[in-house]
N, C-alpha and C. Protein backbone atom coordinates (compact mmCIF):
# COMPACT_ATOMS: atom_id res chain seq x y z
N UNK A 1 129.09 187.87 82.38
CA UNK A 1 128.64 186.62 81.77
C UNK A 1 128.79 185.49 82.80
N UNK A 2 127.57 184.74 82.83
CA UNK A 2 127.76 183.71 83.97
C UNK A 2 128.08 182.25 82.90
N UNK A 3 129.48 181.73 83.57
CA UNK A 3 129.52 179.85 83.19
C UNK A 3 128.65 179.24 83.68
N UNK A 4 128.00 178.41 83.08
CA UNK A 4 127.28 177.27 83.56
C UNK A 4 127.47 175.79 83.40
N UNK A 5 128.27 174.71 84.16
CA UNK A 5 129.29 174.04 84.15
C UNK A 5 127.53 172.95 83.78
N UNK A 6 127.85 172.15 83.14
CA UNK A 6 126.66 171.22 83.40
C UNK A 6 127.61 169.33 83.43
N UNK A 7 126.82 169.33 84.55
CA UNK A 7 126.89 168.20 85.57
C UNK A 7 126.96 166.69 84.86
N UNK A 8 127.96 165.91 85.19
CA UNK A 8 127.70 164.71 84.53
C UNK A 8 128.14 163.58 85.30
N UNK A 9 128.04 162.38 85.41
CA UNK A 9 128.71 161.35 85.94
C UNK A 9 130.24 161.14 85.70
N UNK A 10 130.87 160.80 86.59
CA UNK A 10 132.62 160.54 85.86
C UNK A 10 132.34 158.83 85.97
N UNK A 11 133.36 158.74 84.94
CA UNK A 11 133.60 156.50 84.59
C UNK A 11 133.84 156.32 86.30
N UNK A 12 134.96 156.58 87.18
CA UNK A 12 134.68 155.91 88.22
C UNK A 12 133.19 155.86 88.80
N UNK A 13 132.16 156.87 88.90
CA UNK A 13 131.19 156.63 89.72
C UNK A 13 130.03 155.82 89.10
N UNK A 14 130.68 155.83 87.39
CA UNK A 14 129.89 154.77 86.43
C UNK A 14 130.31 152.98 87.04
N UNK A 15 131.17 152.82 87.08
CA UNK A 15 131.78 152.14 87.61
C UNK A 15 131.58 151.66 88.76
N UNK A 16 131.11 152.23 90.24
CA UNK A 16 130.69 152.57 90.92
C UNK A 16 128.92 151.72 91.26
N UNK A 17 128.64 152.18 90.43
CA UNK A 17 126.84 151.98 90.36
C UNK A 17 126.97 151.04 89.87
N UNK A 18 127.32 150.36 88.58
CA UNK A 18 127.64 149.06 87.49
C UNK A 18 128.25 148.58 88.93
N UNK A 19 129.35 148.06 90.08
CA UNK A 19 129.55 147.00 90.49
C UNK A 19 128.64 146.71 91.78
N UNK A 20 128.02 147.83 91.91
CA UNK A 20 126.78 147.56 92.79
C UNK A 20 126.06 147.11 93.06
N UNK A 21 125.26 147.47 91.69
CA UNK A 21 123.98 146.65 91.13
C UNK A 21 124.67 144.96 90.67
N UNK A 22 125.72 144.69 90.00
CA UNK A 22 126.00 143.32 90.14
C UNK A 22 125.76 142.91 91.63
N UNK A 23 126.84 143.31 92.56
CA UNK A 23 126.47 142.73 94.02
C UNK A 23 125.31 142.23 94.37
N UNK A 24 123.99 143.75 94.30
CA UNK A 24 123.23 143.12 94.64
C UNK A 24 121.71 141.99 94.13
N UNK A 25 122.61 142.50 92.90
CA UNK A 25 121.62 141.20 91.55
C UNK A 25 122.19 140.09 92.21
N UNK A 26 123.62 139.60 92.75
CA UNK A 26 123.81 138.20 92.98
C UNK A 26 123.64 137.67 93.72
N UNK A 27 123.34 138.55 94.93
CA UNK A 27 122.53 138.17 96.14
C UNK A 27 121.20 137.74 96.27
N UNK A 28 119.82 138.61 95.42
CA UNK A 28 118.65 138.29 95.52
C UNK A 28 118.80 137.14 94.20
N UNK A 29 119.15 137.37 92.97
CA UNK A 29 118.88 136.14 91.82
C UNK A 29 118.58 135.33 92.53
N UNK A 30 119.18 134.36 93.40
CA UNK A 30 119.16 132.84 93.97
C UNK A 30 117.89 132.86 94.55
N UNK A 31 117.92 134.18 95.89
CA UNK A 31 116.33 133.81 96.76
C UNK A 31 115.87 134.09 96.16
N UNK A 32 115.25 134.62 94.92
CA UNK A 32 114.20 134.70 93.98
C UNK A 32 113.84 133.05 93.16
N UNK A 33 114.45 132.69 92.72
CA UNK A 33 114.98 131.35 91.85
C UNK A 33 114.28 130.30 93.06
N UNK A 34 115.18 130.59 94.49
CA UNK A 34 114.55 129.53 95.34
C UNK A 34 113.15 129.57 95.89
N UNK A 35 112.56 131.00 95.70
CA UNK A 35 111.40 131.51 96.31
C UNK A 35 110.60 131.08 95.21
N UNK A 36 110.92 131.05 94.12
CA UNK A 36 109.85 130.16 92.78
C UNK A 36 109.76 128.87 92.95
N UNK A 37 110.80 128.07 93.47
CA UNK A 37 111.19 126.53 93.53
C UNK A 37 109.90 126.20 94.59
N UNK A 38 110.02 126.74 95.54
CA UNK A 38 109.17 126.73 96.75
C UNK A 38 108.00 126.64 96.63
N UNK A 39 107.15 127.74 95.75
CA UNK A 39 106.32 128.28 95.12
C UNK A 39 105.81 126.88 94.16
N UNK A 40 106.83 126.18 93.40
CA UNK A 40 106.25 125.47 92.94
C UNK A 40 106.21 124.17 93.17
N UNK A 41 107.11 124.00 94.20
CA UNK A 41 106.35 122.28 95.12
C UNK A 41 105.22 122.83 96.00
N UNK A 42 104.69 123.88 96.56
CA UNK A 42 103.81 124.25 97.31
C UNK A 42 102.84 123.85 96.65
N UNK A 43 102.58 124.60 95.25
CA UNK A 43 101.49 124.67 94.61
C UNK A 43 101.03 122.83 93.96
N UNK A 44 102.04 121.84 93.52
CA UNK A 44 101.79 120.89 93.35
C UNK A 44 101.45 120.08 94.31
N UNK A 45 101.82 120.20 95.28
CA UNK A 45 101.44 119.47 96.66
C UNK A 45 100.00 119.86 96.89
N UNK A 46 99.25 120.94 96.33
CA UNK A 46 98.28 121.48 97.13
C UNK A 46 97.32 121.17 96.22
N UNK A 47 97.63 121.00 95.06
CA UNK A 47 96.90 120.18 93.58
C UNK A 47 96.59 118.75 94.37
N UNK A 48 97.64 118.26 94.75
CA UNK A 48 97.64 116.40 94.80
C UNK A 48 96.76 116.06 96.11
N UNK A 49 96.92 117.19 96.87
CA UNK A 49 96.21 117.04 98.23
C UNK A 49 94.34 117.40 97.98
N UNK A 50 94.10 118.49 97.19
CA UNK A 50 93.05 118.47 97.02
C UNK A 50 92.15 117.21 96.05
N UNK A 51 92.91 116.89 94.86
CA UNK A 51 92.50 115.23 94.00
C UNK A 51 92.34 114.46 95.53
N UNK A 52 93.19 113.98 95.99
CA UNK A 52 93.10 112.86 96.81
C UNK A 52 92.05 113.00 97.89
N UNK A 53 91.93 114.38 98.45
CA UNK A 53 90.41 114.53 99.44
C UNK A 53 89.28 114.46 98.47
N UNK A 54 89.28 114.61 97.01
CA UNK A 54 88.45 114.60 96.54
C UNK A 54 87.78 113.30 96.14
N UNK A 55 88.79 111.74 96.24
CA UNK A 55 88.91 110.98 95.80
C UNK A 55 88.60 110.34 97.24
N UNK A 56 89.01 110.59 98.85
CA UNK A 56 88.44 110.32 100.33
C UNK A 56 86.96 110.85 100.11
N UNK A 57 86.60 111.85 99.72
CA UNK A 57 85.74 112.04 99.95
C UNK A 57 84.61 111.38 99.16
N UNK A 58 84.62 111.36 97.74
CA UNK A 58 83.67 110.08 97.22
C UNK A 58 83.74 108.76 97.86
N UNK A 59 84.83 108.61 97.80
CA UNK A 59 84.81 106.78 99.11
C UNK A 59 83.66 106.80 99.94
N UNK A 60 83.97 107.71 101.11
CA UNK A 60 82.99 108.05 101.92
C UNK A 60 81.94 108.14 102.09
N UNK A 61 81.48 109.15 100.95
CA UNK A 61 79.89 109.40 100.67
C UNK A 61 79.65 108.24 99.47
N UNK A 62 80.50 107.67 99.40
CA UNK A 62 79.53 106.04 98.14
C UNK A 62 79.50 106.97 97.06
N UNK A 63 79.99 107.95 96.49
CA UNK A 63 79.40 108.73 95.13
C UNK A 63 79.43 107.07 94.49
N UNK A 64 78.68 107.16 93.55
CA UNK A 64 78.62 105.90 92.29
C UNK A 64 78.47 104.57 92.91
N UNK A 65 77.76 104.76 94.08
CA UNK A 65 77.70 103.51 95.01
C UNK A 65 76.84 102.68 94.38
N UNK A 66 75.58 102.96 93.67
CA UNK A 66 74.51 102.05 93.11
C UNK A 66 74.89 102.04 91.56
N UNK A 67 75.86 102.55 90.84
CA UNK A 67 76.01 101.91 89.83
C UNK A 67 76.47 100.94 89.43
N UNK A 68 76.18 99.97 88.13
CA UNK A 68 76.80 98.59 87.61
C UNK A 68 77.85 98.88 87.18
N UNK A 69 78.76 98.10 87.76
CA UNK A 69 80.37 97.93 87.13
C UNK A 69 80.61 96.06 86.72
N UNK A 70 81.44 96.25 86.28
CA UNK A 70 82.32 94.99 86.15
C UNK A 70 83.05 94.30 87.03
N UNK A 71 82.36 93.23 87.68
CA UNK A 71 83.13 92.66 88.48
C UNK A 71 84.50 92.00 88.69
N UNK A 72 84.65 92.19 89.84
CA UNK A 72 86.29 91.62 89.95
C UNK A 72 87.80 92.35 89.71
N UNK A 73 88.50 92.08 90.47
CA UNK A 73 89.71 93.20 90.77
C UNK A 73 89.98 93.73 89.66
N UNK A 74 90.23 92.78 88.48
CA UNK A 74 90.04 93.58 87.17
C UNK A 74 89.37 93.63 86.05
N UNK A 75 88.06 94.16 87.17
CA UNK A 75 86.61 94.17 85.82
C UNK A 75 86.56 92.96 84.70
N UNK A 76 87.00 92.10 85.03
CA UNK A 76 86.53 91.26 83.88
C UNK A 76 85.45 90.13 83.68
N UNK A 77 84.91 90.65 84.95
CA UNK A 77 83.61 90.01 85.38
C UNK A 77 82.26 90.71 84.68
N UNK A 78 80.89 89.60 84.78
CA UNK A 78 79.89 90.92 84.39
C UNK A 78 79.38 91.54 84.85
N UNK A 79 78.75 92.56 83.88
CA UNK A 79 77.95 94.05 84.31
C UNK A 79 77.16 93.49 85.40
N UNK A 80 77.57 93.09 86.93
CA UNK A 80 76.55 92.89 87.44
C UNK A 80 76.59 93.32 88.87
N UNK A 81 77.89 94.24 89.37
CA UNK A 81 78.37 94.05 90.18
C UNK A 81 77.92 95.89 90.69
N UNK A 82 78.05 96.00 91.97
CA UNK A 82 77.97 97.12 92.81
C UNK A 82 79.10 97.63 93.44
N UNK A 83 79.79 99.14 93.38
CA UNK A 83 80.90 99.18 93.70
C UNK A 83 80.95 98.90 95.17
N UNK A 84 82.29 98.74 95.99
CA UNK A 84 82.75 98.87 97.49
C UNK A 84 84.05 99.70 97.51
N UNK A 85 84.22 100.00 96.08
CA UNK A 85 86.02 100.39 96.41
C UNK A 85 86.31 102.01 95.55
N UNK A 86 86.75 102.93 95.92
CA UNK A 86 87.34 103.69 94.85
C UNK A 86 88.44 103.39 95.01
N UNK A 87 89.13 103.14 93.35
CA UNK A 87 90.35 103.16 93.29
C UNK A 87 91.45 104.46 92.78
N UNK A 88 92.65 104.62 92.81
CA UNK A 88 93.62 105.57 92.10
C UNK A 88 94.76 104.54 91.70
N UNK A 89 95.11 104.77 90.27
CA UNK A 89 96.18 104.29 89.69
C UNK A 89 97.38 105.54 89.33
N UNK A 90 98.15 105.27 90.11
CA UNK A 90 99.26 105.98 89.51
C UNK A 90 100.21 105.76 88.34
N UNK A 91 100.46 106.65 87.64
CA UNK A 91 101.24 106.11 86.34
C UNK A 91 101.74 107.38 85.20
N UNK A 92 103.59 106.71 85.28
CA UNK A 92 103.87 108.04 84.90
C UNK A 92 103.40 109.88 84.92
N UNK A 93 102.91 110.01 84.32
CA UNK A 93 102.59 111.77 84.80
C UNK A 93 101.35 111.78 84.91
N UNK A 94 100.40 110.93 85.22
CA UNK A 94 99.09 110.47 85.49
C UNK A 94 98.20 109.54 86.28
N UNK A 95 97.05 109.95 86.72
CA UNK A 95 96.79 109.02 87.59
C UNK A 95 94.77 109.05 87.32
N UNK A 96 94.46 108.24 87.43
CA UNK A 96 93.22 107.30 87.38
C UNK A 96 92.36 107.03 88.29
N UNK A 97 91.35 107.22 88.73
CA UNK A 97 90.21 107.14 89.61
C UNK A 97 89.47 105.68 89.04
N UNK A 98 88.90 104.69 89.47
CA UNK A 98 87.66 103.84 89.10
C UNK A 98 87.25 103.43 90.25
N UNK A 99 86.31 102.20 89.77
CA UNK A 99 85.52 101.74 90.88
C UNK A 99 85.62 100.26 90.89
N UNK A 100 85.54 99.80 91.65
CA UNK A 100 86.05 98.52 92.20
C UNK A 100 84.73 97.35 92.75
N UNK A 101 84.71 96.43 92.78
CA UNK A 101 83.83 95.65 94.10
C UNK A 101 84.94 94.75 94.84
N UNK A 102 86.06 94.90 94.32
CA UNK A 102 87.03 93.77 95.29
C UNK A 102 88.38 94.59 95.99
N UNK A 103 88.77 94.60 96.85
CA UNK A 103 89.95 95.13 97.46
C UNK A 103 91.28 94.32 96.80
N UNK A 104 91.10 93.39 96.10
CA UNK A 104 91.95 92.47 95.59
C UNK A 104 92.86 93.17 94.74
N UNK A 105 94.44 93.54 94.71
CA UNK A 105 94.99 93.91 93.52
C UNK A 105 94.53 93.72 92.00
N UNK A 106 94.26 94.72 91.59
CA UNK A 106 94.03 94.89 89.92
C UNK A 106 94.99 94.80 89.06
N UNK A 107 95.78 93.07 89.19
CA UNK A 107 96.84 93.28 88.39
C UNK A 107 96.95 93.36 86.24
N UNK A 108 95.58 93.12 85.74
CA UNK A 108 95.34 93.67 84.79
C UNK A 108 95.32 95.13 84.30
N UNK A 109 95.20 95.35 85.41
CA UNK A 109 95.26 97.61 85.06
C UNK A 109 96.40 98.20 85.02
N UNK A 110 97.55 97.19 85.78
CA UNK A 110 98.80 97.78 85.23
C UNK A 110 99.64 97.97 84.27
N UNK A 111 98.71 97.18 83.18
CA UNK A 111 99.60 97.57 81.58
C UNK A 111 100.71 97.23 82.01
N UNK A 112 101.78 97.83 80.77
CA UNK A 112 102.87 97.88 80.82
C UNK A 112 103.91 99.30 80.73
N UNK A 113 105.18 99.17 80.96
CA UNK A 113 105.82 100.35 80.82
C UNK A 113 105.95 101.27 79.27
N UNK A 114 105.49 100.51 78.33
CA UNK A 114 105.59 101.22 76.94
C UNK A 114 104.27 101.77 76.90
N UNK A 115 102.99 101.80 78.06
CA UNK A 115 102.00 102.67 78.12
C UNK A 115 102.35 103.96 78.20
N UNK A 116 101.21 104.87 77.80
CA UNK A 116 101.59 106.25 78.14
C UNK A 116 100.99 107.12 79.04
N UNK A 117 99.83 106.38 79.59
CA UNK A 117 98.98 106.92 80.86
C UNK A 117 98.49 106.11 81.67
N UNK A 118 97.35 106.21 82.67
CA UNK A 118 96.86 105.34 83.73
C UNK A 118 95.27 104.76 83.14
N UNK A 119 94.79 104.87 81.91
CA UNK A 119 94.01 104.95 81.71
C UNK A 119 93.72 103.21 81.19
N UNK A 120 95.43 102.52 80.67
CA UNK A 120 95.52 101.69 79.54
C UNK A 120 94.79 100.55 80.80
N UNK A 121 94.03 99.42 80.22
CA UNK A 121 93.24 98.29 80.75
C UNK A 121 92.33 98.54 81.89
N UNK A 122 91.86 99.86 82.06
CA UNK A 122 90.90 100.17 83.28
C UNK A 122 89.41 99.89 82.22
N UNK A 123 88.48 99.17 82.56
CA UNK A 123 87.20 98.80 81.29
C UNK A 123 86.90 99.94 81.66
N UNK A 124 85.96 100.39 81.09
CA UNK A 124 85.13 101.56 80.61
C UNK A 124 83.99 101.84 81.74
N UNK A 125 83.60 101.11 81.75
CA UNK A 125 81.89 100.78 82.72
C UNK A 125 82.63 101.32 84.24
N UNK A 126 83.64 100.87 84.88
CA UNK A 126 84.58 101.11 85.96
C UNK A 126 85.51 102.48 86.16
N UNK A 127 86.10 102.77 84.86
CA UNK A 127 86.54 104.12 84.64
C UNK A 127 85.91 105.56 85.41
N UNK A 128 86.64 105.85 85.88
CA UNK A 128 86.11 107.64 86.77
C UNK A 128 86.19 108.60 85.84
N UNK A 129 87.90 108.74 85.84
CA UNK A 129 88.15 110.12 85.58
C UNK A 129 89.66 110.10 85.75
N UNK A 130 90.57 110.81 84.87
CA UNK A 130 91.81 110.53 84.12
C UNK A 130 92.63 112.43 84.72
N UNK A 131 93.81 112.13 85.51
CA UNK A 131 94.32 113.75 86.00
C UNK A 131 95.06 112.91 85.79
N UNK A 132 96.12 114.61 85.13
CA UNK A 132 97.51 114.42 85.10
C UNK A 132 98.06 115.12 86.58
N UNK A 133 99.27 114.65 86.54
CA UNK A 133 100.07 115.53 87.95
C UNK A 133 101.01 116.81 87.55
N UNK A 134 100.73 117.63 88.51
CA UNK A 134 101.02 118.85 88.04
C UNK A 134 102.64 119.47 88.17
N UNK A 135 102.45 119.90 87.25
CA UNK A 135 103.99 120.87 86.72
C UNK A 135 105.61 119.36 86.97
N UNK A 136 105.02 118.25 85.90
CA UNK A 136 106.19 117.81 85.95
C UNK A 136 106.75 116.60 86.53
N UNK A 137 105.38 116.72 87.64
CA UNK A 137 106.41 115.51 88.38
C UNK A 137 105.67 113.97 88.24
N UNK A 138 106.70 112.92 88.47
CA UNK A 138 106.42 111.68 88.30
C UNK A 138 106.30 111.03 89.57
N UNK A 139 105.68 109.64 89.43
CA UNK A 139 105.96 108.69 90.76
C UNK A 139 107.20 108.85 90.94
N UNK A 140 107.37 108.82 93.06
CA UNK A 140 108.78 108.67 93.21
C UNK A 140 109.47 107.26 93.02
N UNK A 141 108.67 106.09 93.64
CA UNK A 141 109.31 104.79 94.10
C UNK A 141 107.81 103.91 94.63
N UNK A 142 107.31 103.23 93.72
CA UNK A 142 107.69 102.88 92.59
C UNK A 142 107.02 103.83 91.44
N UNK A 143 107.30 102.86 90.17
CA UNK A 143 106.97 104.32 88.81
C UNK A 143 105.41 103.58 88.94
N UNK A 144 104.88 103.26 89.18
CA UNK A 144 103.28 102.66 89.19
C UNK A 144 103.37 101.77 90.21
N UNK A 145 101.59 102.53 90.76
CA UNK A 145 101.10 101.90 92.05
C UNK A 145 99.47 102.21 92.13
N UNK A 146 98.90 101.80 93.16
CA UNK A 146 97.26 101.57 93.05
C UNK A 146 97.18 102.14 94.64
N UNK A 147 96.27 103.08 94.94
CA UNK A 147 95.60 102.93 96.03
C UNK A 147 94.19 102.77 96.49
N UNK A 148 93.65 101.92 97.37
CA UNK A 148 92.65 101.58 97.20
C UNK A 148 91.57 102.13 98.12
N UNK A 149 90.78 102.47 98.07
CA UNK A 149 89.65 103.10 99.57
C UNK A 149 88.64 102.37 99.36
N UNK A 150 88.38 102.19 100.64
CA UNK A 150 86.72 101.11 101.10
C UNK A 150 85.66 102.17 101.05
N UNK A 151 84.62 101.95 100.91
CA UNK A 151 83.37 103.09 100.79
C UNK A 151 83.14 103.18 102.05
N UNK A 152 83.09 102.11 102.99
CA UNK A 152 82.04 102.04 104.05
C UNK A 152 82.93 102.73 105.32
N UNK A 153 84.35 102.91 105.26
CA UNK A 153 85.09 103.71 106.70
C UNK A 153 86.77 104.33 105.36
N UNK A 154 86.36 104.46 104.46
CA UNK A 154 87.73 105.24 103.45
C UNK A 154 89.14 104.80 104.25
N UNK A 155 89.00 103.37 104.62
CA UNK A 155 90.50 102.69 105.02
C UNK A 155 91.37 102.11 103.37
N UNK A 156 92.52 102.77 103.77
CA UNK A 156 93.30 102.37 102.65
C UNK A 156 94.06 101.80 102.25
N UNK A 157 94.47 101.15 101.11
CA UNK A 157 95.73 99.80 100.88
C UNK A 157 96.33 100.72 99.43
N UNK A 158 97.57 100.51 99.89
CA UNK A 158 98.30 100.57 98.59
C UNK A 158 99.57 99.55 98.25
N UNK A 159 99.20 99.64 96.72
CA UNK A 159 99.64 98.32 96.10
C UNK A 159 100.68 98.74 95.16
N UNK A 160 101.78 98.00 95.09
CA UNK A 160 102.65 98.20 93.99
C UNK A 160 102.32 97.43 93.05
N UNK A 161 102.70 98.10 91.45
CA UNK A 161 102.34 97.28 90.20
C UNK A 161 103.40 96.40 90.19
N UNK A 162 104.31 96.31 90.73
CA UNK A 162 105.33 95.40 90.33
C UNK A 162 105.24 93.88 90.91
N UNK A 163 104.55 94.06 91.85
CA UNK A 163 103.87 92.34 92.75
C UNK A 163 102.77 93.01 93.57
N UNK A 164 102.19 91.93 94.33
CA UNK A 164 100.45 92.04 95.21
C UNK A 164 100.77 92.74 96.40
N UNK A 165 101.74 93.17 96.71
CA UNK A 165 102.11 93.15 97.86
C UNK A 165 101.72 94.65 98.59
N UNK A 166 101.83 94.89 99.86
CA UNK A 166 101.56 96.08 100.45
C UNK A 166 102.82 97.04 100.21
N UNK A 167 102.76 97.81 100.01
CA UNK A 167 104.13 98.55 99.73
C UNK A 167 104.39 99.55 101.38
N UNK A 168 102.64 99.93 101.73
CA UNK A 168 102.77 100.77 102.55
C UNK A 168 102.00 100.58 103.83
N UNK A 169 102.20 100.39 105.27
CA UNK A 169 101.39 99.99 106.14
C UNK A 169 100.01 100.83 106.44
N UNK A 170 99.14 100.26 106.26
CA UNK A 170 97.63 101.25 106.79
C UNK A 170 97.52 101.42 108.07
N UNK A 171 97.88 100.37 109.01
CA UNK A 171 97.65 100.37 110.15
C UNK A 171 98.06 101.19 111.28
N UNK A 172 99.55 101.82 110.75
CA UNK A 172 100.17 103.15 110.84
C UNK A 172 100.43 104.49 110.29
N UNK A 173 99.48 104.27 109.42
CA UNK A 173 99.46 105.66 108.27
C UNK A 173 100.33 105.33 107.16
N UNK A 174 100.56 106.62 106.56
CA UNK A 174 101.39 105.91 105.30
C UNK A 174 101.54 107.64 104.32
N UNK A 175 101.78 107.36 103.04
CA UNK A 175 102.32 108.26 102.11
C UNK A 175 102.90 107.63 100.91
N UNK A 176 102.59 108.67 100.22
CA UNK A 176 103.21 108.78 98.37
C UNK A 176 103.44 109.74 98.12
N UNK A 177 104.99 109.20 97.41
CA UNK A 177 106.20 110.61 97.25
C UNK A 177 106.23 110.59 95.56
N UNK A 178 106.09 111.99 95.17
CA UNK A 178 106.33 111.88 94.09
C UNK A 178 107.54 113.01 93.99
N UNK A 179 108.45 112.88 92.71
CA UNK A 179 109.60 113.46 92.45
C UNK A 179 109.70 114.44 90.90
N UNK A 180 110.04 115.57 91.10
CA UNK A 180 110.25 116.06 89.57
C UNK A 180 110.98 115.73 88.63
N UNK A 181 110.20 115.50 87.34
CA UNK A 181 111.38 114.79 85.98
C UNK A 181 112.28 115.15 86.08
N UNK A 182 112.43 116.52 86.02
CA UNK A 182 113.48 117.57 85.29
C UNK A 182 114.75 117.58 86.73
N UNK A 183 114.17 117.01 87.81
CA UNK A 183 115.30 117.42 88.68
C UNK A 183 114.66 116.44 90.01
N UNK A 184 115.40 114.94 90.17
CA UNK A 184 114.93 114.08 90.84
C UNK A 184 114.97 114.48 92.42
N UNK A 185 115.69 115.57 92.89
CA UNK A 185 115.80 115.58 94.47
C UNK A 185 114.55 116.61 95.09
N UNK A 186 113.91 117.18 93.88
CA UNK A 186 113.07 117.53 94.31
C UNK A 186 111.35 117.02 94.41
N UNK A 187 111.04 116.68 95.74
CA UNK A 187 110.23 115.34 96.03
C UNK A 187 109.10 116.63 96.60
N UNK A 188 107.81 115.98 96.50
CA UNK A 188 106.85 115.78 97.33
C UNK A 188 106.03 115.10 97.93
N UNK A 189 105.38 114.85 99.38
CA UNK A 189 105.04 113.49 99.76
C UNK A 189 103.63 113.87 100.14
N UNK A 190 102.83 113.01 99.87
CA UNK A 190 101.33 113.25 100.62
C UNK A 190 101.19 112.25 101.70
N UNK A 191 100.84 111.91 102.67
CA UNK A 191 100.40 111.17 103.84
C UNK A 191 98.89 110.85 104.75
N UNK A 192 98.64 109.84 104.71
CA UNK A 192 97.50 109.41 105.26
C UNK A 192 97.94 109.11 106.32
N UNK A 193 96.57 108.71 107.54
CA UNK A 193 96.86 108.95 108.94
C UNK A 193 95.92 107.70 109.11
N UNK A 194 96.13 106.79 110.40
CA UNK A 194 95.98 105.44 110.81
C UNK A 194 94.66 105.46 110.28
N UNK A 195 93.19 106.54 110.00
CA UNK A 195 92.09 105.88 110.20
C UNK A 195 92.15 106.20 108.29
N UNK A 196 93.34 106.19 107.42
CA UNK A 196 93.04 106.33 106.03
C UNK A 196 92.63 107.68 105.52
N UNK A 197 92.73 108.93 106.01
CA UNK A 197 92.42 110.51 106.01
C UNK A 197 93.39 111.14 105.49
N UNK A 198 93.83 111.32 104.51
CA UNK A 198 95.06 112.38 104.25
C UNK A 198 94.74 113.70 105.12
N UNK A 199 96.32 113.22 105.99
CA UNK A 199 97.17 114.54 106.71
C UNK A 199 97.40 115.45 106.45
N UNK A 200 98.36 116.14 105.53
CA UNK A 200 98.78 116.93 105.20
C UNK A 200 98.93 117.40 103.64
């Protein structure tokens, strides 16, 4: 008669495998976690970069160049006017495209902080087109701002809502940082280059 012993694991080598697999779960968890983090300022950066060439690039080519808008920095002029400007309003988790005939701050379009998008006092006739920003994140500094492009060479000014003032030099390039709600140190910045071209 033959024994036939049948084979099993013993608790130490259970034991064994169980502190293993912890080890090496605690090693990859993080670069996984950070390899998503990465993953997802990449992907928002690459959202904000494509809006904004999309927004250089109408400047440029005049899209909506012969239509009537409302004159004056903040449209409150009449239907009589021809654009020169695309604008972008930033604001909270949103931002705003219109059209302009004055380079002049639009300090009517900045609403106020109990607004809930970029859309509030832009007139209608002037209005583009309304994007939110993706996965989260807000203006970094300040929480609302305007940037402005010329049609005729897409040179750019940006304006803080909080006074007229330049926030950012054109003459040396420039950038806008935006930051995630949920976790302020994580920033992304877009940058324009002396002739008004987003860089990077």
């Amino acid at each position: 008669m033959i024994n036939c012993m049948k084979s099993a694991f013993t608790l130490v080598e259970m034991l064994i495998v169980v502190s293993l697999m912890v080890v090496v779960s605690a090693a990859t968890i993080p670069s996984f976690v950070g390899y998503l983090s990465n993953q997802d300022v990449s992907q928002a950066k690459s959202q904000l970069k494509s809006d904004l060439r999309t927004f250089e690039m109408n400047s440029l080519n005049r899209v909506y160049g012969d239509k009537l808008i409302n004159s004056g920095p903040n449209g409150t002029g009449a239907l009589v006017a021809k654009p020169a400007y695309w604008g972008i309003k930033f604001f909270k988790g949103t931002y705003c495209t219109f059209l302009s005939d004055s380079f002049n701050y639009p300090s009517n379009y900045k609403g106020s902080s109990s607004n809930t998008d970029c859309r509030t006092n832009i007139v209608s006739n002037n209005f583009v087109r309304m994007y939110s920003l993706p996965n989260g994140y807000v203006l970094h500094s300040p929480s609302c701002a305007f940037l402005m492009s010329r049609m005729k060479d897409g040179v750019l000014k940006m304006i803080n809502c909080s006074d007229s003032a330049n926030i950012t030099s054109t003459s040396s390039g420039g950038g806008i940082e935006f930051e995630k709600s949920s976790d302020t140190s994580v920033t992304i910045k877009v940058n324009w280059n002396t002739y008004g071209r987003f860089s990077n």
